[in-house]
C-alpha atoms as a PDB file:
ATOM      1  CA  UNK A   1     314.687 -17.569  68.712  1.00  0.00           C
ATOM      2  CA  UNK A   2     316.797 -15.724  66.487  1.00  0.00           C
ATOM      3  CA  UNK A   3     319.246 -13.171  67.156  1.00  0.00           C
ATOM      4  CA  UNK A   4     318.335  -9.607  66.388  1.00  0.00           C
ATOM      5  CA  UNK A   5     321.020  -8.251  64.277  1.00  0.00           C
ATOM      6  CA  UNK A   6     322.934  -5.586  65.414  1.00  0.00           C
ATOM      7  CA  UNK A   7     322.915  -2.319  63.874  1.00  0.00           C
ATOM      8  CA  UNK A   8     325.135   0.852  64.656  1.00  0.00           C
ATOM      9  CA  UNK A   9     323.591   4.168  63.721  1.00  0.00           C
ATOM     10  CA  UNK A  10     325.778   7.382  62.644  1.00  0.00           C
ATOM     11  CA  UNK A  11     325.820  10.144  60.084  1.00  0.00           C
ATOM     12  CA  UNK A  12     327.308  13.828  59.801  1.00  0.00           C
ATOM     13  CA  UNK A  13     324.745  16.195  60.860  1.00  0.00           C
ATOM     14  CA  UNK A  14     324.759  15.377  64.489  1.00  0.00           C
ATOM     15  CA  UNK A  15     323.179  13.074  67.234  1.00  0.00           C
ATOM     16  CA  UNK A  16     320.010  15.829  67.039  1.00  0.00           C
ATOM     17  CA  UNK A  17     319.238  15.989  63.259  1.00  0.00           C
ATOM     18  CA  UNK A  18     316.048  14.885  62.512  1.00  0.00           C
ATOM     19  CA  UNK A  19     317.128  12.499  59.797  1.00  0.00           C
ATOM     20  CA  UNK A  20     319.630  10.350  61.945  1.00  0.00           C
ATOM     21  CA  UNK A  21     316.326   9.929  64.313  1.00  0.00           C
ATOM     22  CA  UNK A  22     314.809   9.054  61.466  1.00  0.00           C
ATOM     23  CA  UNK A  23     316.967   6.432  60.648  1.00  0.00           C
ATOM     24  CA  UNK A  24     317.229   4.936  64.211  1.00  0.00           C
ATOM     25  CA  UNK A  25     313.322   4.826  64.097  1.00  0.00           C
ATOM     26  CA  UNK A  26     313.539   2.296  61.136  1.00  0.00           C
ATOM     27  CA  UNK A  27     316.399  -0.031  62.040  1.00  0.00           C
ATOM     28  CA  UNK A  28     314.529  -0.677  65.512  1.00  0.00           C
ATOM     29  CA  UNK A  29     311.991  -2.253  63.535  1.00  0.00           C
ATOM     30  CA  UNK A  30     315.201  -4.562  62.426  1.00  0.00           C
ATOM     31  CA  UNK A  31     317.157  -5.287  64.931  1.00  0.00           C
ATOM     32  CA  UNK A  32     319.567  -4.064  67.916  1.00  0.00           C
ATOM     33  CA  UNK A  33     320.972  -0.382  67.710  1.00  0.00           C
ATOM     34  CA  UNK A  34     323.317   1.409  69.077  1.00  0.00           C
ATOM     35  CA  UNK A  35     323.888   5.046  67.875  1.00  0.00           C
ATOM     36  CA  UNK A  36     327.390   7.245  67.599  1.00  0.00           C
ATOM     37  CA  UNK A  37     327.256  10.160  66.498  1.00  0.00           C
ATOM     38  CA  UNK A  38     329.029  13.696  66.282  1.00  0.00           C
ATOM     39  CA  UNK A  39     327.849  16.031  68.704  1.00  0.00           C
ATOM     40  CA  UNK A  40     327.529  18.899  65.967  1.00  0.00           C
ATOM     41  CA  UNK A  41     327.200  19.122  62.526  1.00  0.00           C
ATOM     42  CA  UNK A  42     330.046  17.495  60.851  1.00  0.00           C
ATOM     43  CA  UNK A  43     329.112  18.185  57.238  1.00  0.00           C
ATOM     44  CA  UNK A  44     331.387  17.537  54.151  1.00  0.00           C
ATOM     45  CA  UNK A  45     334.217  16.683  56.522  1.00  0.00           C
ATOM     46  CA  UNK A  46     335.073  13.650  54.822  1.00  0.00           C
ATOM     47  CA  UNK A  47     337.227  10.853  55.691  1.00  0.00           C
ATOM     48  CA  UNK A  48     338.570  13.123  58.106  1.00  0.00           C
ATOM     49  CA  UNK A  49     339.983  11.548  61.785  1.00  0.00           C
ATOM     50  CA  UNK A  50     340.821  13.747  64.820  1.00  0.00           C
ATOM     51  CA  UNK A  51     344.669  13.394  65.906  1.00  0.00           C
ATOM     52  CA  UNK A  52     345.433  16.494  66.953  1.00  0.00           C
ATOM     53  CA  UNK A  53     343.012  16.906  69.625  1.00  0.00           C
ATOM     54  CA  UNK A  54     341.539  15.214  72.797  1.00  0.00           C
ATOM     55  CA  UNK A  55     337.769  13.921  71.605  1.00  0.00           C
ATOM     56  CA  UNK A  56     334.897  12.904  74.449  1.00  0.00           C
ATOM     57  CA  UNK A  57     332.533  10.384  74.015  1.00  0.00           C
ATOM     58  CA  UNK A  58     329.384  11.177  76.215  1.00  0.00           C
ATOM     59  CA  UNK A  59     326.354   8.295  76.818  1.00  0.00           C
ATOM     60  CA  UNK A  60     323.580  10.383  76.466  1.00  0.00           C
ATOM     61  CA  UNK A  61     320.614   7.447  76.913  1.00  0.00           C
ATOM     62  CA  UNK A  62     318.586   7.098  80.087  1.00  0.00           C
ATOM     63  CA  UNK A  63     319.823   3.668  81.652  1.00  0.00           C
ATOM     64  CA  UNK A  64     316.233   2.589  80.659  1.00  0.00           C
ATOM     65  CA  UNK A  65     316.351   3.273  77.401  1.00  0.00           C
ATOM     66  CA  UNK A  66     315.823   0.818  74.297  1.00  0.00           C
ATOM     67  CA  UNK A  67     319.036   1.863  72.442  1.00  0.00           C
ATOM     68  CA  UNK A  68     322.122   2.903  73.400  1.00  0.00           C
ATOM     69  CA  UNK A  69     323.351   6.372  72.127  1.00  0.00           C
ATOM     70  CA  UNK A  70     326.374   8.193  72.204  1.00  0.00           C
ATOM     71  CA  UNK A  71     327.844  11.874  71.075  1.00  0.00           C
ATOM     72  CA  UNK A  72     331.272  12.144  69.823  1.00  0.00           C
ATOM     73  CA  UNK A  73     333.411  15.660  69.594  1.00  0.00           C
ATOM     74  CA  UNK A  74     335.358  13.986  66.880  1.00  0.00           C
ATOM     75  CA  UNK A  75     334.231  13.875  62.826  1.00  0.00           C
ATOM     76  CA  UNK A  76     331.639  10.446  61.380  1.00  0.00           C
ATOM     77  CA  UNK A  77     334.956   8.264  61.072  1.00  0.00           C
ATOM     78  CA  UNK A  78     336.411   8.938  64.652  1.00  0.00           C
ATOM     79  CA  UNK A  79     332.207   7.725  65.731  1.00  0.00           C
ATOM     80  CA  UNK A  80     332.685   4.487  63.565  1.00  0.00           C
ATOM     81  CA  UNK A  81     336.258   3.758  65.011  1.00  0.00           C
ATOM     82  CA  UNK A  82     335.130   4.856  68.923  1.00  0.00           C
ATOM     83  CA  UNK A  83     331.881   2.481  68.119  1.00  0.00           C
ATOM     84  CA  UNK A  84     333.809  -0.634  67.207  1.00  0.00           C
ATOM     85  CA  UNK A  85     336.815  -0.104  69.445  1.00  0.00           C
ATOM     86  CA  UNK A  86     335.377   1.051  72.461  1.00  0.00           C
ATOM     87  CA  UNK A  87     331.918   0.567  72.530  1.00  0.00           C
ATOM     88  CA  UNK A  88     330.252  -2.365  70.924  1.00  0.00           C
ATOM     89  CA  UNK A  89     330.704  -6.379  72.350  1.00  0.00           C
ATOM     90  CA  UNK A  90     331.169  -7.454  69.124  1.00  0.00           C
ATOM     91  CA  UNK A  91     331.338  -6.391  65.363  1.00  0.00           C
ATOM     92  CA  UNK A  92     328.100  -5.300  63.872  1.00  0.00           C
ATOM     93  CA  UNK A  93     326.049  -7.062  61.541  1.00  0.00           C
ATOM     94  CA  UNK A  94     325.295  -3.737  59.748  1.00  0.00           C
ATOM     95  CA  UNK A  95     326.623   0.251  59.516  1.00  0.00           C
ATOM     96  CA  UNK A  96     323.844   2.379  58.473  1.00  0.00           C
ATOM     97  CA  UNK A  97     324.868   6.626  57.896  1.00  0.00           C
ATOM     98  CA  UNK A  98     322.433   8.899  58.040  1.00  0.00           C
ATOM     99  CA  UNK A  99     319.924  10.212  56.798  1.00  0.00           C
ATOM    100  CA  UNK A 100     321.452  13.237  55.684  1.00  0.00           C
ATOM    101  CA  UNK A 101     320.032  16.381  54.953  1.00  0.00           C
ATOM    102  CA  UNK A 102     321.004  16.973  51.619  1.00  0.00           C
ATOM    103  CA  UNK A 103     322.567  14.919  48.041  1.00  0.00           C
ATOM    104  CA  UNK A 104     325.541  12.853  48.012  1.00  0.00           C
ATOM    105  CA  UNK A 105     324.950  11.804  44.836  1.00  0.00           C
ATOM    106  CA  UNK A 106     327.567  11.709  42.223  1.00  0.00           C
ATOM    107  CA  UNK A 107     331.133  13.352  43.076  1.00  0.00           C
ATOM    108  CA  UNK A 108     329.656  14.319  45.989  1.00  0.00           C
ATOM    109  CA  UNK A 109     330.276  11.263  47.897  1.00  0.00           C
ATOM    110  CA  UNK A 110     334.079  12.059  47.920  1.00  0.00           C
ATOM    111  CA  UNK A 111     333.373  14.962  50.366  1.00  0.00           C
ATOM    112  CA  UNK A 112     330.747  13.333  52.330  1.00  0.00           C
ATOM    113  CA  UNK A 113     331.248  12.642  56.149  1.00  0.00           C
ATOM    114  CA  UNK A 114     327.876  10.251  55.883  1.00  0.00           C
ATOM    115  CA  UNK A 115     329.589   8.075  53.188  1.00  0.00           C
ATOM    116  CA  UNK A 116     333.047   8.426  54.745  1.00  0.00           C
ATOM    117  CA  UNK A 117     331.569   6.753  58.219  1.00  0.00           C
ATOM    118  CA  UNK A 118     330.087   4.183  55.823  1.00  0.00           C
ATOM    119  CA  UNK A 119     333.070   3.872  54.089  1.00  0.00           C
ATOM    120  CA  UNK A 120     335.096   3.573  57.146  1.00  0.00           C
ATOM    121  CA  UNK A 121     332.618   0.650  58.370  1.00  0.00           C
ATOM    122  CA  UNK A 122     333.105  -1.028  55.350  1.00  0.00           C
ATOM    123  CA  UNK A 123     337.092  -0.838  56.226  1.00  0.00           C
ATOM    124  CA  UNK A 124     336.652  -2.441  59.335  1.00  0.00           C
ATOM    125  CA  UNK A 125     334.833  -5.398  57.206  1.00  0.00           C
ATOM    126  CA  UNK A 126     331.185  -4.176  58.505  1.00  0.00           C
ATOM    127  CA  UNK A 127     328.244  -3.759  55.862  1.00  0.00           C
ATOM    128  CA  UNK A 128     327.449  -0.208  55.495  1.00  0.00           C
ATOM    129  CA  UNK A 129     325.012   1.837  54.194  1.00  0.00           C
ATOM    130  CA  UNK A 130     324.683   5.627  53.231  1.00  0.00           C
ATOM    131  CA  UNK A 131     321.563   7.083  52.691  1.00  0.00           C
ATOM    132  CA  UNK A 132     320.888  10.696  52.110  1.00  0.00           C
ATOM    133  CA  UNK A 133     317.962  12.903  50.615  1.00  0.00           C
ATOM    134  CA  UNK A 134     317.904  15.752  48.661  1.00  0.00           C
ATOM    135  CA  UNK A 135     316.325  17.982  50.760  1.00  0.00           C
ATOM    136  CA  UNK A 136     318.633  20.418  52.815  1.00  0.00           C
ATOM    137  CA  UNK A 137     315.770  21.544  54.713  1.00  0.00           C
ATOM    138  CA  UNK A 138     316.290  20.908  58.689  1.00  0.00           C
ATOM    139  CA  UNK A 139     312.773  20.172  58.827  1.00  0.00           C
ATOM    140  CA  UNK A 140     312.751  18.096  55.506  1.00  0.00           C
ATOM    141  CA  UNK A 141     310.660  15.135  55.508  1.00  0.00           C
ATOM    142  CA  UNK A 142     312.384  11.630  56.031  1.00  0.00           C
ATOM    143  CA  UNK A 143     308.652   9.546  56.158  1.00  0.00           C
ATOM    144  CA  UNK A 144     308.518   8.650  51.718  1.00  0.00           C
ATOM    145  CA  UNK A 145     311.846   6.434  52.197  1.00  0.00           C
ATOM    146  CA  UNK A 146     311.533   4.982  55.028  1.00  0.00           C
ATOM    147  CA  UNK A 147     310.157   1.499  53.574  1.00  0.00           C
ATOM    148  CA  UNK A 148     312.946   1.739  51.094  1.00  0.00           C
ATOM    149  CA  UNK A 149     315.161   2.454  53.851  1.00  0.00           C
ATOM    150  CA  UNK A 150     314.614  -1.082  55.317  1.00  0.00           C
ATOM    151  CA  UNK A 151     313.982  -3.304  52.400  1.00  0.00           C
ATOM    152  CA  UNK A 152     317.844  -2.084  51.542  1.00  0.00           C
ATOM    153  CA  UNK A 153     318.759  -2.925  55.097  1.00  0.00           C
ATOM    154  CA  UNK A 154     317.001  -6.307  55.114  1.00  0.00           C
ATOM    155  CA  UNK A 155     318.487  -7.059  51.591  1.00  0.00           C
ATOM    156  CA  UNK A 156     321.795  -6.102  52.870  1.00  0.00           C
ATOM    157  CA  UNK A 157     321.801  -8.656  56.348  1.00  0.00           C
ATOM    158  CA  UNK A 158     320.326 -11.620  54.227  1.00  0.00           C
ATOM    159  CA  UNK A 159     322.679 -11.285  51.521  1.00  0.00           C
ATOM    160  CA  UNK A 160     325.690  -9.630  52.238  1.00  0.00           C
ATOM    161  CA  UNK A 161     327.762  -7.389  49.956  1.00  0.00           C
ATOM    162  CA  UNK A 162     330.699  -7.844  47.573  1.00  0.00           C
ATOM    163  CA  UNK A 163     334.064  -7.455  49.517  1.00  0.00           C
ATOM    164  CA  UNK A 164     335.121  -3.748  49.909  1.00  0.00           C
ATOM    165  CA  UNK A 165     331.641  -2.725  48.520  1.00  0.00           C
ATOM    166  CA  UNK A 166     329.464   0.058  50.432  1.00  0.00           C
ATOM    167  CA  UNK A 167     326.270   1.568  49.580  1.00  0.00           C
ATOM    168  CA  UNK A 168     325.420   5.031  48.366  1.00  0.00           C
ATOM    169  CA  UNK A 169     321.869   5.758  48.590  1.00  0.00           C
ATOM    170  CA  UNK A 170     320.197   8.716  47.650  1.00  0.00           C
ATOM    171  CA  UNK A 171     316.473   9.462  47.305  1.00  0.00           C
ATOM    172  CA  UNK A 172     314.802  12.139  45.647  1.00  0.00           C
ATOM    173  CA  UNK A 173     312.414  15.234  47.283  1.00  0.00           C
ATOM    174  CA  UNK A 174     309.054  13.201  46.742  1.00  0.00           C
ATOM    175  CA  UNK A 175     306.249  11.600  48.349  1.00  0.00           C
ATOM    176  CA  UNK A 176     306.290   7.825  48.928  1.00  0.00           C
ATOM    177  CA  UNK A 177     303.601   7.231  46.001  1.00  0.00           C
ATOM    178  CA  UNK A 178     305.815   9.322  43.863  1.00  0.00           C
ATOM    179  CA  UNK A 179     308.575   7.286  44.076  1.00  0.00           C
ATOM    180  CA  UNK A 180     308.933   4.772  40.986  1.00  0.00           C
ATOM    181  CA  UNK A 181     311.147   2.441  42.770  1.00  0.00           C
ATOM    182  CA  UNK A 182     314.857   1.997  42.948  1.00  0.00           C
ATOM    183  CA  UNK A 183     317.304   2.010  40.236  1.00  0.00           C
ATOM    184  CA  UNK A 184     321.082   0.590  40.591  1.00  0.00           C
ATOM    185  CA  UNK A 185     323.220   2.992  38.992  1.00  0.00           C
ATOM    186  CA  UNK A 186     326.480   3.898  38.448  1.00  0.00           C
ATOM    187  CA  UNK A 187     327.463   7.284  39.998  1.00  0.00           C
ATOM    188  CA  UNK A 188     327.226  10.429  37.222  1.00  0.00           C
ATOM    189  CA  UNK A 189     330.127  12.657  36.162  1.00  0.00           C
ATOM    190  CA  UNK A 190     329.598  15.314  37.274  1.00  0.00           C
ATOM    191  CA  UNK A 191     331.671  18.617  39.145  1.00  0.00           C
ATOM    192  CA  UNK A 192     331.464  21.267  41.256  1.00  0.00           C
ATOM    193  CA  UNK A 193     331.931  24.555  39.451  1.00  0.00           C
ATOM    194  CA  UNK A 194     333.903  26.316  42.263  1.00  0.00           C
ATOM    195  CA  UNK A 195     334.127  30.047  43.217  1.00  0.00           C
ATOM    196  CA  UNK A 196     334.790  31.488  46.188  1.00  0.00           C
ATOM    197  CA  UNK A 197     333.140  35.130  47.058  1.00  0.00           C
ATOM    198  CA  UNK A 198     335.947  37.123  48.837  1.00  0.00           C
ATOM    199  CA  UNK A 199     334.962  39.714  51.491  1.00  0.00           C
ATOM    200  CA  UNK A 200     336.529  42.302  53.956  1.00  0.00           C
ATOM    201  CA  UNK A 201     336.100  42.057  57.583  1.00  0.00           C
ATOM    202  CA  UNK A 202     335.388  45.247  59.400  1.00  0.00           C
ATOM    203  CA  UNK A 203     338.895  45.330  60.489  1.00  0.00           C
ATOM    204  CA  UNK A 204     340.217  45.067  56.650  1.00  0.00           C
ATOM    205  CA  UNK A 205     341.285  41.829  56.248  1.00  0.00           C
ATOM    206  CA  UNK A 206     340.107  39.642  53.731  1.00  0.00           C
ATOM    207  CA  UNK A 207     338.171  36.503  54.101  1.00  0.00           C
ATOM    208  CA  UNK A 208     336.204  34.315  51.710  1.00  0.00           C
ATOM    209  CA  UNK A 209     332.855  32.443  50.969  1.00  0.00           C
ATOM    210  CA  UNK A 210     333.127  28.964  49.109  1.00  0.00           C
ATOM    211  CA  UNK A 211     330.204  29.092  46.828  1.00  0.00           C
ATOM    212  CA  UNK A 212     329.726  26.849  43.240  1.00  0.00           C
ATOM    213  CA  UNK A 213     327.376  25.871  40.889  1.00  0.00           C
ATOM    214  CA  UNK A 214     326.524  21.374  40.455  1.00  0.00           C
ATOM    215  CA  UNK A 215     327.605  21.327  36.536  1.00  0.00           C
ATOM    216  CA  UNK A 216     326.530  17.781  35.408  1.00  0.00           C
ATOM    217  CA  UNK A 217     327.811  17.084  31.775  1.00  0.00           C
ATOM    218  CA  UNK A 218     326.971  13.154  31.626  1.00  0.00           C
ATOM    219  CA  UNK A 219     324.128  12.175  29.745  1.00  0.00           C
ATOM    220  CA  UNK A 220     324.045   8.796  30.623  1.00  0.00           C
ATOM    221  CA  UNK A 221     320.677   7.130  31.826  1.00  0.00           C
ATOM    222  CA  UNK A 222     322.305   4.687  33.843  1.00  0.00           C
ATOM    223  CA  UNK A 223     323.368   7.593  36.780  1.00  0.00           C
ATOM    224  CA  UNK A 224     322.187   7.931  40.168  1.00  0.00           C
ATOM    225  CA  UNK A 225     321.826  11.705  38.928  1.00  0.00           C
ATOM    226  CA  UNK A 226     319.453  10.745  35.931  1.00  0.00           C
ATOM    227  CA  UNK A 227     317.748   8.009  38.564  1.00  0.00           C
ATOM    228  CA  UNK A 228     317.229  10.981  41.168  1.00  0.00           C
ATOM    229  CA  UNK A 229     315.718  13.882  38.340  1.00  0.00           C
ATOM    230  CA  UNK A 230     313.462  10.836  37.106  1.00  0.00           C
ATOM    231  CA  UNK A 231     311.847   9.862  40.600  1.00  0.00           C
ATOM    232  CA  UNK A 232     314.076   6.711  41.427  1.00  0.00           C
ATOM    233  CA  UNK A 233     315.846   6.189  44.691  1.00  0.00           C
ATOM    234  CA  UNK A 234     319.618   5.824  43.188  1.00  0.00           C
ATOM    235  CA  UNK A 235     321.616   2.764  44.573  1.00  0.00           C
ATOM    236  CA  UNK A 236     325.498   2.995  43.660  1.00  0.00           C
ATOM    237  CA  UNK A 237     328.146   0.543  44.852  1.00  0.00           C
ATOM    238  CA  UNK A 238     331.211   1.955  45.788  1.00  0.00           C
ATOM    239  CA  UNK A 239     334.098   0.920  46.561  1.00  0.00           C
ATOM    240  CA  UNK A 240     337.253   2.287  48.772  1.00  0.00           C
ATOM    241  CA  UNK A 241     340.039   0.605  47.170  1.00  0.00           C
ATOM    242  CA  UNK A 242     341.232   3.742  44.863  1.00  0.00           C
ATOM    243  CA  UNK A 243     343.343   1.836  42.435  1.00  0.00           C
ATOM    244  CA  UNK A 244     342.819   2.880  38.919  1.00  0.00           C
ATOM    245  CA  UNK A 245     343.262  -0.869  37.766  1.00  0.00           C
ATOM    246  CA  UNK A 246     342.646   0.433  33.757  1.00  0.00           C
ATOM    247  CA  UNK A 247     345.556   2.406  34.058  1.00  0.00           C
ATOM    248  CA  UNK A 248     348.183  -0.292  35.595  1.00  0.00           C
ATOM    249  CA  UNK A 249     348.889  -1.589  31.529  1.00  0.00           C
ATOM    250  CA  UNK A 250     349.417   1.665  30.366  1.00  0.00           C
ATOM    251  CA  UNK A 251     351.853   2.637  33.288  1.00  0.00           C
ATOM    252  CA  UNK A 252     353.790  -0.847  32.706  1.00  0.00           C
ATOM    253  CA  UNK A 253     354.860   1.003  29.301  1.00  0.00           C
ATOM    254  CA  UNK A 254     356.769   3.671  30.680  1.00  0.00           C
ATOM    255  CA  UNK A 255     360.608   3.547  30.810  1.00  0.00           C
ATOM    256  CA  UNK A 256     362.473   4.160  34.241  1.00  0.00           C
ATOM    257  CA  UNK A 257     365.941   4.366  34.114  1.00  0.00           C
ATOM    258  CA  UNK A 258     368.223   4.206  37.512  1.00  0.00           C
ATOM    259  CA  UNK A 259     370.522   6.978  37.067  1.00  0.00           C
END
């Protein structure tokens, strides 16, 4: 008989948000899971890692559960590195973040903590998945890409992925009969307009709200932001080696003198 793969489960909105049960709910169907978790929302926290402070890891399955789960105090990359360092026999055969509540599509996936737990899988040399839905809604409804959801997973253990190479999946706010099917894309250039709304507390000192508008100028028809307005799930490869090889000839040109 054939060994189950195993699958850890994480993401950034916490061990209760509806889309990470979501998630765990569809890679049962696939193999052996184990979930870690923050125990809070842990949104837009990045590749953050905790070094300042203690962090706790509590078990928080029955001993008769199916799965094991865990919550972690720390950010999505301290669950990845407390998963594979202190929990888990051996290495898992997959990483899947999510679902989050919310698009990390385009330049959005440099602030993500669901991508940065992928990301920090795929550093450890694990296949990893992000997958996120653009609905912020708490109640939002995870059930239209759920089949995508594993046909990506299952694509993913059969064939592996490049070296370095992670997954950024986004799908939009539609039914599952609305949904035209998945497009690989590249992601879109695109920015947040940034301003920040600066208040006074009762006491007279100032504080401020980060608020912003999504500006996105690219055109191109080959984005996961034109995939996502059109009714495709968007599938971009990225990467976490941050070298800018197109610039390394350019660079070579420029004249450094010892002095």
């Amino acid at each position: 008989m054939k060994k189950r793969p195993l699958i850890l489960v994480t993401n950034d909105d916490g061990i209760a948000a509806p889309g990470i049960r979501a998630l765990v709910a569809v890679m049962q169907e696939i193999g052996e899971v184990v979930v870690v978790a923050p125990d809070k929302p842990q949104s837009a926290m990045g590749h953050a890692i905790t070094i300042n402070n203690i962090m706790y890891l509590n078990k928080i399955s029955a001993e008769n559960a199916t799965i094991l789960e865990y919550s972690c105090s720390g950010t999505p990359v301290d669950c990845v590195k407390l998963a594979v360092n202190e929990i888990l026999h051996r290495k898992p055969d997959l990483c899947v973040s999510g679902i989050n509540h919310g698009s990390n599509s385009s330049i959005n996936v440099i602030y993500s903590g669901t991508m940065s737990a992928a990301v920090e899988a795929g550093i450890e040399g694990i296949p990893a998945i992000g997958f996120s839905l653009l609905d912020y809604d708490w109640n939002a409804d995870f059930d239209a890409g759920k089949n995508y959801i594993k046909q990506i997973a299952l694509q993913v253990l059969e064939n592996g992925l490049p070296k370095g190479v992670i997954l950024n999946v986004n799908f939009p706010k539609l039914k599952e009969n609305e949904i035209k099917g998945v497009k690989i894309c590249r992601q879109a250039n695109a920015i947040w307009m940034e301003k920040f709304d600066k208040r006074k507390t009762p006491q007279g000192k100032d504080y401020y709200w980060l608020t912003g508008e999504f500006v996105n100028n690219d055109k191109g028809e080959d984005t996961d932001e034109w995939a996502l307005a059109h009714g495709y799930v968007s599938l971009v490869p990225v990467q976490f080696d941050l070298t800018a090889h197109h610039a390394i000839q350019q660079l070579n040109t420029w004249n450094f003198e010892n002095k």
